[in-house]
PDB file of N, CA and C in Angstrom:
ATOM      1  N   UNK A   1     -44.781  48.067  29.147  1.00  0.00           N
ATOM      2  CA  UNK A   1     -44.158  46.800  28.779  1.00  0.00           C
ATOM      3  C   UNK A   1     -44.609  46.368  27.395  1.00  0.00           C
ATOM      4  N   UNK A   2     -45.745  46.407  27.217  1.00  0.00           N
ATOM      5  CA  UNK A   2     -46.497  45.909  25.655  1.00  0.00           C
ATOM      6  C   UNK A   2     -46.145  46.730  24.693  1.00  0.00           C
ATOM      7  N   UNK A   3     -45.683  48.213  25.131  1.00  0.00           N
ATOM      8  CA  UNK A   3     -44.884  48.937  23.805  1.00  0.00           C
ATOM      9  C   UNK A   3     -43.586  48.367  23.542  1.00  0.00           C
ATOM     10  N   UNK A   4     -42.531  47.927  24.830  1.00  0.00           N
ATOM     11  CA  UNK A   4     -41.335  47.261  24.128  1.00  0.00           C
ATOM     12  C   UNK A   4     -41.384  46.257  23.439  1.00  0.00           C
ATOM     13  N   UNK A   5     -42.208  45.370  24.201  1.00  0.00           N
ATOM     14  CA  UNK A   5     -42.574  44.050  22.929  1.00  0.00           C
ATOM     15  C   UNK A   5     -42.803  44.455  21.958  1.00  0.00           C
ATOM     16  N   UNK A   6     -43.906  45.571  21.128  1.00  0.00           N
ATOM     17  CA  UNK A   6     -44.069  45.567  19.990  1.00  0.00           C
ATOM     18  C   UNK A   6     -42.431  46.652  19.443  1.00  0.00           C
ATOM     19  N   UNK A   7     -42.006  47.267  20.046  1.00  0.00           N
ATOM     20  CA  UNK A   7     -40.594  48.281  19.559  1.00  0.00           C
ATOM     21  C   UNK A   7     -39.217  46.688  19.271  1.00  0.00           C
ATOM     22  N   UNK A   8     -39.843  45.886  19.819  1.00  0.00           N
ATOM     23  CA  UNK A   8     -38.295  44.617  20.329  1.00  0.00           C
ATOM     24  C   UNK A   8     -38.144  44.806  19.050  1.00  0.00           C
ATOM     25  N   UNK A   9     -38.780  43.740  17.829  1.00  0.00           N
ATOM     26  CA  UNK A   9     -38.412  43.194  16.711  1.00  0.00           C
ATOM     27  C   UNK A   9     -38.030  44.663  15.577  1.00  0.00           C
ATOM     28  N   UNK A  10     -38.501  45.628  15.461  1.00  0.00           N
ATOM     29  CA  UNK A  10     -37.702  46.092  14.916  1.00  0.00           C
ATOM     30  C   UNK A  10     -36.832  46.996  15.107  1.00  0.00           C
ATOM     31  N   UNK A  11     -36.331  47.021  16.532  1.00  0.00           N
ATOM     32  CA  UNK A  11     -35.246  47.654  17.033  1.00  0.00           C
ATOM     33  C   UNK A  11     -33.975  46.787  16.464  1.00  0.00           C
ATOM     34  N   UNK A  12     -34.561  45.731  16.829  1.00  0.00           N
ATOM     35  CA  UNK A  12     -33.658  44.383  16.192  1.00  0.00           C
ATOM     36  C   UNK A  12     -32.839  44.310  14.815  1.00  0.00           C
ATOM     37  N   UNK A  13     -34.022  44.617  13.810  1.00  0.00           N
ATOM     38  CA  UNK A  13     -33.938  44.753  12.772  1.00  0.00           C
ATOM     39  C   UNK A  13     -32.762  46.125  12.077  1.00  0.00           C
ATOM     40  N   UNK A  14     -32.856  47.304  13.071  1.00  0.00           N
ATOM     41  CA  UNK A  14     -32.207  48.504  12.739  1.00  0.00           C
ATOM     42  C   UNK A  14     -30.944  48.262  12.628  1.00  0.00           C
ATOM     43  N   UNK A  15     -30.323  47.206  13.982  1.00  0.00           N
ATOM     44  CA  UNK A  15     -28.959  47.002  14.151  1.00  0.00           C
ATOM     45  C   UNK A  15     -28.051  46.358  12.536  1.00  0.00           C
ATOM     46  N   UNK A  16     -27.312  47.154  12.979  1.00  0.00           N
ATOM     47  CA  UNK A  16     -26.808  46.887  11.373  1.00  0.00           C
ATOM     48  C   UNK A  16     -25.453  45.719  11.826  1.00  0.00           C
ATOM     49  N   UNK A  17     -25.635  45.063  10.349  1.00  0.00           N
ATOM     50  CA  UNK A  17     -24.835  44.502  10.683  1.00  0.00           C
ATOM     51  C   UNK A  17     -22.925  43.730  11.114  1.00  0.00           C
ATOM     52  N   UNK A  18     -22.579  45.398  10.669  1.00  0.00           N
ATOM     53  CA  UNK A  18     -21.339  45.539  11.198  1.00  0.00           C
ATOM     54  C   UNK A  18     -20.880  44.976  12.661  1.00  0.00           C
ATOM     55  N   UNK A  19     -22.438  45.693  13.907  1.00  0.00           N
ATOM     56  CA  UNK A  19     -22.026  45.366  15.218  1.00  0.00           C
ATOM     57  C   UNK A  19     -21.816  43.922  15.123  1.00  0.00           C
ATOM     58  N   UNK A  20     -22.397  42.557  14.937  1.00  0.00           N
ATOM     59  CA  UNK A  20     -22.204  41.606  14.962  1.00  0.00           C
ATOM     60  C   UNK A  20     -21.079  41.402  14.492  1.00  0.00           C
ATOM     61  N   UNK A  21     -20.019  42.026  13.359  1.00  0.00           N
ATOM     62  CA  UNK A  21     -19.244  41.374  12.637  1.00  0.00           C
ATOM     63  C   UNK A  21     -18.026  42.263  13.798  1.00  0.00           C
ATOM     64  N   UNK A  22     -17.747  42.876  14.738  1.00  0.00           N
ATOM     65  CA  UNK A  22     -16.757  43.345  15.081  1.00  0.00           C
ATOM     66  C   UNK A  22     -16.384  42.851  16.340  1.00  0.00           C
ATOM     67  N   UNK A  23     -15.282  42.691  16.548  1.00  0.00           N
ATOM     68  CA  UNK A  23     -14.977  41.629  17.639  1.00  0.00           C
ATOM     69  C   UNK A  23     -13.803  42.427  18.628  1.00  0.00           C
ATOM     70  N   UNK A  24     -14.148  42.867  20.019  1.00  0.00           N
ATOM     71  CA  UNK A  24     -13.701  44.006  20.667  1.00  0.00           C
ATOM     72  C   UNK A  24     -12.674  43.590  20.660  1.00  0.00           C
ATOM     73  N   UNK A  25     -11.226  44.334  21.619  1.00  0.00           N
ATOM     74  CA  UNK A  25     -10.173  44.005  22.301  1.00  0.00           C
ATOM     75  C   UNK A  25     -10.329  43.107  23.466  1.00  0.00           C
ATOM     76  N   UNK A  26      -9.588  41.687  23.709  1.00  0.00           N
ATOM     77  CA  UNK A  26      -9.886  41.025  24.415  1.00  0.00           C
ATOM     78  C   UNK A  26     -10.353  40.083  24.752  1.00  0.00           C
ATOM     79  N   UNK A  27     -11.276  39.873  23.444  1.00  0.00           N
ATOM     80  CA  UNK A  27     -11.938  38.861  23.826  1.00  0.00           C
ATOM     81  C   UNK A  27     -11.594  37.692  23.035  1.00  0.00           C
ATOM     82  N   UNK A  28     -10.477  37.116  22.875  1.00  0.00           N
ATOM     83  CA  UNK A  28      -9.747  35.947  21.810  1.00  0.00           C
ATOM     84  C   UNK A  28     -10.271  34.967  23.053  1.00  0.00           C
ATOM     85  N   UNK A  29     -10.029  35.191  24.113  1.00  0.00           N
ATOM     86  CA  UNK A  29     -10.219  33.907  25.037  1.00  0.00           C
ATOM     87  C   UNK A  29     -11.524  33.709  25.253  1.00  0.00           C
ATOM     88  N   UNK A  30     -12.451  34.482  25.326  1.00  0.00           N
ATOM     89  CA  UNK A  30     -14.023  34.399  25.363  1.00  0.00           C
ATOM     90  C   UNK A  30     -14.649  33.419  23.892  1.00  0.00           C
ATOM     91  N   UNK A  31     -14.115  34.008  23.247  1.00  0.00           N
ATOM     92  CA  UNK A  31     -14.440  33.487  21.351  1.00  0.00           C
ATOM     93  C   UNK A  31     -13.879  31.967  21.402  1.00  0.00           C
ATOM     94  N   UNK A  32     -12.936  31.539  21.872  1.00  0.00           N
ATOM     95  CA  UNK A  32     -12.048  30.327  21.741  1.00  0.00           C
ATOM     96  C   UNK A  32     -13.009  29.132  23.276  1.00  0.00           C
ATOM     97  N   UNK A  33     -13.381  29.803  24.201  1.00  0.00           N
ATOM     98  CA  UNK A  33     -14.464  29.260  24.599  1.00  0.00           C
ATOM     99  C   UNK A  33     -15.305  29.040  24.563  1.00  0.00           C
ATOM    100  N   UNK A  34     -16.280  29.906  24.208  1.00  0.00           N
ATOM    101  CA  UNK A  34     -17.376  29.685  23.105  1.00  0.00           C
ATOM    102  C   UNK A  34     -17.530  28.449  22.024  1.00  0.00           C
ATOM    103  N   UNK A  35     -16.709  28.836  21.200  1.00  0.00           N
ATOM    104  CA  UNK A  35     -16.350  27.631  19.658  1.00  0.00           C
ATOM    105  C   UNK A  35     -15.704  26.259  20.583  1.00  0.00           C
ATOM    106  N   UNK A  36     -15.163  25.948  22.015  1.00  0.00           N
ATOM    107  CA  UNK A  36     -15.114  25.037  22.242  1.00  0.00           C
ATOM    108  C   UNK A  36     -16.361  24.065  22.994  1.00  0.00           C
ATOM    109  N   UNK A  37     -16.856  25.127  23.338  1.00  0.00           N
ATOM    110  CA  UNK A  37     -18.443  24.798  23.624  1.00  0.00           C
ATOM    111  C   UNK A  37     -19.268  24.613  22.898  1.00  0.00           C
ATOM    112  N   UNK A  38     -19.458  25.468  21.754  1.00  0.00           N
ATOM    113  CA  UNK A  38     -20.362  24.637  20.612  1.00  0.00           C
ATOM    114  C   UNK A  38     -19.466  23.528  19.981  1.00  0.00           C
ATOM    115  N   UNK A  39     -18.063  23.504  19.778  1.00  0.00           N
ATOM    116  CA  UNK A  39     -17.774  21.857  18.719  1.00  0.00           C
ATOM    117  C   UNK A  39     -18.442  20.465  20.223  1.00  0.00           C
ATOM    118  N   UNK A  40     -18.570  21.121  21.245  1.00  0.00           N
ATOM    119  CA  UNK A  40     -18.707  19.787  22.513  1.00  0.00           C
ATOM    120  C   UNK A  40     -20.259  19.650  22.723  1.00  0.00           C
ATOM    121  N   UNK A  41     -21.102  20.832  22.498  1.00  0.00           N
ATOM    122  CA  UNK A  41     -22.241  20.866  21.965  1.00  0.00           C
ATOM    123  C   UNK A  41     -22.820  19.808  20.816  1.00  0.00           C
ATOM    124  N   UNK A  42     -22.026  20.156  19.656  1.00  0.00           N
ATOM    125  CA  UNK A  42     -22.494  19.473  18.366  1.00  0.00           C
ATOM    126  C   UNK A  42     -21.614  18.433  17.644  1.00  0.00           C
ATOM    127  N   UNK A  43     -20.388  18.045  19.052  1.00  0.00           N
ATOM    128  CA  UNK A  43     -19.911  16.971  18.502  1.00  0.00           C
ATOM    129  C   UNK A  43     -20.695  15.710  18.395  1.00  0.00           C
ATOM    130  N   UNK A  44     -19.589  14.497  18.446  1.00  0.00           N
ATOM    131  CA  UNK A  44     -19.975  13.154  17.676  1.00  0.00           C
ATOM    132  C   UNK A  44     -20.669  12.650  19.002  1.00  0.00           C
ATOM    133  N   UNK A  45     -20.423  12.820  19.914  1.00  0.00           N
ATOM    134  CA  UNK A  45     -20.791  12.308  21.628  1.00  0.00           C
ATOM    135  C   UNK A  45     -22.029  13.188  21.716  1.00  0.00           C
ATOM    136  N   UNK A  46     -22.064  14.109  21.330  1.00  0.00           N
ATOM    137  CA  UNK A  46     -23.637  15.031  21.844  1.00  0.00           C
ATOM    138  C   UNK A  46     -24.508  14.217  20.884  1.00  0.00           C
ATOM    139  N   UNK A  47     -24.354  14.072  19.887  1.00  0.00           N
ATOM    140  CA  UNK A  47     -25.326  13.889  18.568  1.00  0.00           C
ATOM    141  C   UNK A  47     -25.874  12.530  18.894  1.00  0.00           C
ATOM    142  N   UNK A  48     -25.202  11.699  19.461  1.00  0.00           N
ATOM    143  CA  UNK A  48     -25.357  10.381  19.662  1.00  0.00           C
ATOM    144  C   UNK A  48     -26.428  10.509  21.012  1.00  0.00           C
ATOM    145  N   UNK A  49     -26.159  10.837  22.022  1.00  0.00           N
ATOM    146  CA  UNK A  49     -26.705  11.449  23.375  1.00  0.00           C
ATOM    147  C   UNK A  49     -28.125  11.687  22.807  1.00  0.00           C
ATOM    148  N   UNK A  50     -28.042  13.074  21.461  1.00  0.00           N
ATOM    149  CA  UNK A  50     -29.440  13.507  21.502  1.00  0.00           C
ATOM    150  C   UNK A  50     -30.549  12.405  20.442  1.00  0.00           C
ATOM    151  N   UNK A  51     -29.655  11.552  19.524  1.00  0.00           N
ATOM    152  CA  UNK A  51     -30.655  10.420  18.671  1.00  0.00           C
ATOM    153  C   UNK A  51     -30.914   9.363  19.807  1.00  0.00           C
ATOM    154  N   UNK A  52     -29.908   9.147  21.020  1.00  0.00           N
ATOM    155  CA  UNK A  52     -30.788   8.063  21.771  1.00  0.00           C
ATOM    156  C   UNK A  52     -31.877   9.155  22.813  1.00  0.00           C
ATOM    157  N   UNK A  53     -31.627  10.701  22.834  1.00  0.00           N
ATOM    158  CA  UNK A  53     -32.958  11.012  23.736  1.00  0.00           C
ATOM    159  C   UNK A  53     -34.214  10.962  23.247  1.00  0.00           C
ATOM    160  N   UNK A  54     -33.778  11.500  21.493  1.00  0.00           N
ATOM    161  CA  UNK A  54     -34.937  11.611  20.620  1.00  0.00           C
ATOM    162  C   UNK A  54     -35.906  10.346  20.663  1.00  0.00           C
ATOM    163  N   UNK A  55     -35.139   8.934  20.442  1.00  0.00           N
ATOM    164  CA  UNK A  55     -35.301   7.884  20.330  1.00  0.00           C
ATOM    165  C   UNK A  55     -36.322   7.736  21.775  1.00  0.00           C
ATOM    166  N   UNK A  56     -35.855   8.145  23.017  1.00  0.00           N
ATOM    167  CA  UNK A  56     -36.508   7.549  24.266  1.00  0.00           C
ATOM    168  C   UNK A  56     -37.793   8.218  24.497  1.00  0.00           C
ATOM    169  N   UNK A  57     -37.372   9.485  24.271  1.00  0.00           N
ATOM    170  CA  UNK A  57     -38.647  10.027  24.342  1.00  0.00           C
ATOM    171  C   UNK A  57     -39.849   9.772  23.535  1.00  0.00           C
ATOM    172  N   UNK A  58     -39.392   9.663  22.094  1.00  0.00           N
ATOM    173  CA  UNK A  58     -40.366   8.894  20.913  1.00  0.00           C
ATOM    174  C   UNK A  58     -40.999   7.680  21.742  1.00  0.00           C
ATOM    175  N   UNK A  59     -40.337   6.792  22.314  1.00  0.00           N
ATOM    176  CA  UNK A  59     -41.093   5.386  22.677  1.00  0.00           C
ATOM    177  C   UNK A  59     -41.691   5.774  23.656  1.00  0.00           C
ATOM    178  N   UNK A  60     -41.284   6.928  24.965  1.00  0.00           N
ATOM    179  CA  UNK A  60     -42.449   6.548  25.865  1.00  0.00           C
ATOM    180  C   UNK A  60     -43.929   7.339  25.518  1.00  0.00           C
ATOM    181  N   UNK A  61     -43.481   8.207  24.489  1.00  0.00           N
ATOM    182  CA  UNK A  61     -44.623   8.861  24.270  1.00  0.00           C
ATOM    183  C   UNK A  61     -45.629   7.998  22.948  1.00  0.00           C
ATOM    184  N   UNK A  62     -45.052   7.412  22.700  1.00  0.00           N
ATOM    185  CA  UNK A  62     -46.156   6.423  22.118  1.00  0.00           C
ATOM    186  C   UNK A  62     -46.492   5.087  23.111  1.00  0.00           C
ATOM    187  N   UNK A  63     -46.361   4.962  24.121  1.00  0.00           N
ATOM    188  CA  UNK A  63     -46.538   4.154  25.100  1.00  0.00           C
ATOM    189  C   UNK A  63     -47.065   5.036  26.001  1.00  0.00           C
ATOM    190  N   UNK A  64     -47.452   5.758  26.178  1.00  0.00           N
ATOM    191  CA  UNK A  64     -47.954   6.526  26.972  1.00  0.00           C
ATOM    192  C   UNK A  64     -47.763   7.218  28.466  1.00  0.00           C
ATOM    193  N   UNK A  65     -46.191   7.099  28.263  1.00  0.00           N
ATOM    194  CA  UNK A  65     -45.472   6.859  29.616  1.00  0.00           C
ATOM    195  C   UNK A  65     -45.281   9.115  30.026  1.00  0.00           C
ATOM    196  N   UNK A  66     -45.290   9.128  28.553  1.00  0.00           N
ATOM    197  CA  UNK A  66     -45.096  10.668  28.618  1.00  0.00           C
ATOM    198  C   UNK A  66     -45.948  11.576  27.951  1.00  0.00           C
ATOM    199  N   UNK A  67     -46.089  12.734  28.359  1.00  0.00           N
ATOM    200  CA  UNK A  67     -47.110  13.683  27.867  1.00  0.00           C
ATOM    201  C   UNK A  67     -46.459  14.456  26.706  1.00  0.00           C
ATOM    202  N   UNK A  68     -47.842  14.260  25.912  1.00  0.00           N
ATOM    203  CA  UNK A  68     -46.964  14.952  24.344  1.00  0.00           C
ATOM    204  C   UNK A  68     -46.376  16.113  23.997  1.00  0.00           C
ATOM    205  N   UNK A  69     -47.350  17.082  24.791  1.00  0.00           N
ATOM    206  CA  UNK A  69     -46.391  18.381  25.148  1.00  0.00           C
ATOM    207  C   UNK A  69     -44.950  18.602  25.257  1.00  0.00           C
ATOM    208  N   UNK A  70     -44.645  17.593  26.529  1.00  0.00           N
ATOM    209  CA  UNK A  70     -43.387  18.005  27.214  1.00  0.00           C
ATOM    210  C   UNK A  70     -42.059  17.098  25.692  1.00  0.00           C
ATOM    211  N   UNK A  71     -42.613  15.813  25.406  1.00  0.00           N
ATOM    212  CA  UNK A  71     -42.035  15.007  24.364  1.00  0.00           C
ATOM    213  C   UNK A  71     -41.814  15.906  23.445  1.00  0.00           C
ATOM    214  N   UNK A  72     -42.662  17.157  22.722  1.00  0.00           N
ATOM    215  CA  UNK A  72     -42.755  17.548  21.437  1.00  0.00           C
ATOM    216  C   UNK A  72     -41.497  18.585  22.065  1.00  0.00           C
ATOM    217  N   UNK A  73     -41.388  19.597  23.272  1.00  0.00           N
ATOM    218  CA  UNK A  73     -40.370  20.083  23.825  1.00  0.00           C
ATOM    219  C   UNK A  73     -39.367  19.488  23.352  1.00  0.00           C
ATOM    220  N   UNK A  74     -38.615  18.743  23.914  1.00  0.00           N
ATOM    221  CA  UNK A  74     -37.579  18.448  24.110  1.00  0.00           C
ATOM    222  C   UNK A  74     -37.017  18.022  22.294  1.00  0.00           C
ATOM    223  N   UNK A  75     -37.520  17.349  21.991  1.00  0.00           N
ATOM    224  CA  UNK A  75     -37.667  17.128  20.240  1.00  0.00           C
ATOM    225  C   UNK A  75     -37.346  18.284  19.605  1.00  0.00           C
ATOM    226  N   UNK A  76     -38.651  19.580  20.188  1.00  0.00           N
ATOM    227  CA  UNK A  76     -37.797  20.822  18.946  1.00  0.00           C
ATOM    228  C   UNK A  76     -36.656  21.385  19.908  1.00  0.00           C
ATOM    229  N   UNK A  77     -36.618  21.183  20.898  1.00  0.00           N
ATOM    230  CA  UNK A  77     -35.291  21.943  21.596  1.00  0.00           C
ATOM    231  C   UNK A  77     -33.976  21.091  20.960  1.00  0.00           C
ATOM    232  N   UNK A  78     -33.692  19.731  20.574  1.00  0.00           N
ATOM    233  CA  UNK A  78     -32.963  19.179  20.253  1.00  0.00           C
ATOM    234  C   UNK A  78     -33.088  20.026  18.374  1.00  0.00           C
ATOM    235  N   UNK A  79     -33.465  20.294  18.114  1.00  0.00           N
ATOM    236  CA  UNK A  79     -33.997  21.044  16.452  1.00  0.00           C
ATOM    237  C   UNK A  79     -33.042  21.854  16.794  1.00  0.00           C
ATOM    238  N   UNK A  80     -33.418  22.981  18.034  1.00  0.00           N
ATOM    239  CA  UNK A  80     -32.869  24.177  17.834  1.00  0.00           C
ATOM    240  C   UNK A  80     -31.688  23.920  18.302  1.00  0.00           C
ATOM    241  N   UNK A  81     -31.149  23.270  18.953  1.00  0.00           N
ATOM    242  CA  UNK A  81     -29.484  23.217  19.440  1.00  0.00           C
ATOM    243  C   UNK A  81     -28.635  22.905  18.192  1.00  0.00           C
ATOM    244  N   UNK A  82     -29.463  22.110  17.367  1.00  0.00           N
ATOM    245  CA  UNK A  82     -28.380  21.604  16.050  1.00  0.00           C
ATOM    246  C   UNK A  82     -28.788  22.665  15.211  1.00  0.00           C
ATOM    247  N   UNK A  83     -29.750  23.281  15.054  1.00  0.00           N
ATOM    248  CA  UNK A  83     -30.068  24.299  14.015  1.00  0.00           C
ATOM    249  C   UNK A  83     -29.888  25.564  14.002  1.00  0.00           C
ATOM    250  N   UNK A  84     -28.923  25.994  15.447  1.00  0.00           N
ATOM    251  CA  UNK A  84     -28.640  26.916  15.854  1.00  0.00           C
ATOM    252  C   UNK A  84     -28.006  28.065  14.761  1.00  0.00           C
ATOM    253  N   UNK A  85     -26.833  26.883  14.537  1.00  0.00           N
ATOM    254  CA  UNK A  85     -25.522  27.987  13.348  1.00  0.00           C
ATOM    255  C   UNK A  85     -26.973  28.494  11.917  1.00  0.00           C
ATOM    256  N   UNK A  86     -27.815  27.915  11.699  1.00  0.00           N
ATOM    257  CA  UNK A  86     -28.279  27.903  10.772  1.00  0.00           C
ATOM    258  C   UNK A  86     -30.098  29.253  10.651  1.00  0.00           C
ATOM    259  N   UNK A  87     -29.993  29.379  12.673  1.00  0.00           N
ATOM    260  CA  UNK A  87     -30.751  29.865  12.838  1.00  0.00           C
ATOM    261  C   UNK A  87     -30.008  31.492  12.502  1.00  0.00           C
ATOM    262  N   UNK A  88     -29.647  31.493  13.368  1.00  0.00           N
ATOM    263  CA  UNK A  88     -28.364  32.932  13.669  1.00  0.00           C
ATOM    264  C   UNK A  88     -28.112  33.667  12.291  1.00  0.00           C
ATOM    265  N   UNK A  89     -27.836  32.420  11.024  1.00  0.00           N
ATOM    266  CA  UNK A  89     -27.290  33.307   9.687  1.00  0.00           C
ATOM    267  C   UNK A  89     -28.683  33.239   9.225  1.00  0.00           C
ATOM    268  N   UNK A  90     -29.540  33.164   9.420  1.00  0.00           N
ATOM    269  CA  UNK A  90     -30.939  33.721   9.091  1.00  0.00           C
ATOM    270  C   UNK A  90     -31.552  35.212   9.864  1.00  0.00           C
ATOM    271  N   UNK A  91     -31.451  35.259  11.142  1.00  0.00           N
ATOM    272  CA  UNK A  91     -31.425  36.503  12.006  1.00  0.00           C
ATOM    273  C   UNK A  91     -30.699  37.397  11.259  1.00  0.00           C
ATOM    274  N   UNK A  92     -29.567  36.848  11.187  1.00  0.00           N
ATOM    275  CA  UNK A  92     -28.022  38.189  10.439  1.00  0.00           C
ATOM    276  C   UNK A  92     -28.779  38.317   9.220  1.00  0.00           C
ATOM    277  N   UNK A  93     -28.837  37.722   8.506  1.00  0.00           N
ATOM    278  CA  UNK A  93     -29.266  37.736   7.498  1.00  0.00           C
ATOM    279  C   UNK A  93     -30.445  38.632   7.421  1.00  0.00           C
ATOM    280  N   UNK A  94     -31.104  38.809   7.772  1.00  0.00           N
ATOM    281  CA  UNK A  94     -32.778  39.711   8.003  1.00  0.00           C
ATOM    282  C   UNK A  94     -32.493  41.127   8.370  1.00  0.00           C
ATOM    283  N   UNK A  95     -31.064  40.764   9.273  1.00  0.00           N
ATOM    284  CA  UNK A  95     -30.565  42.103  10.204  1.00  0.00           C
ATOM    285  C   UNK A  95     -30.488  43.323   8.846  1.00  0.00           C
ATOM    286  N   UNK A  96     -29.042  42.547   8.321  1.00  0.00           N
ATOM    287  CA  UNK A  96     -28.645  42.961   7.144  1.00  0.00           C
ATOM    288  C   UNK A  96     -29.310  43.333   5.741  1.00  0.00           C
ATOM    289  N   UNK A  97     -30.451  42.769   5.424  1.00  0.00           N
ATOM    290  CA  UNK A  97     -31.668  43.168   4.823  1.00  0.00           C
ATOM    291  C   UNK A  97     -31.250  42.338   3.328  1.00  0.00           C
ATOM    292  N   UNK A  98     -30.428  41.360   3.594  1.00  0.00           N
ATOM    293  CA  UNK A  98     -29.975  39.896   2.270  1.00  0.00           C
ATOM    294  C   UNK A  98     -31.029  39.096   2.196  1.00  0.00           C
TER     295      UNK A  98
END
């Protein structure tokens, strides 16, 4: 097991980046679900949702209602849901060797 972990990241790295850019037979309806799931993800109603969670969680954890751990969670998980598109063309990006 501890050899795949260390083989993961640059197996990763080998994949070139054509596979990402090719899009099989079939899958227009998979792709069109997807992109309707992330615009409902990172629309105007999510964003609002996640500044009042950010917001709640901020107050009880300075009130001491919540443990900072779990507060600092949810905070970068809200990071990575919006920072997603931005994470991905960094991955590709590394893939591709840009």
């Amino acid at each position: 097991m501890l050899r795949f972990v260390r083989f993961l990241p640059v197996s990763l790295l080998a994949v070139s980046s054509a596979a990402f850019a090719q899009d099989p037979q079939g899958s227009g309806p998979i792709v069109a679900a997807l992109s309707w799931l992330q615009g409902t993800l990172l629309g105007n109603v999510a964003t609002a949702v996640a500044v009042m969670a950010v917001a709640a969680v901020g107050f009880m954890m300075l009130t001491g209602r919540l443990n900072w751990r779990f507060g600092a969670t949810v905070i970068i998980g809200v990071f990575i849901l919006f920072g997603s598109a931005s994470i991905v063309a960094g991955i590709q990006g590394a893939a591709a060797g840009t």
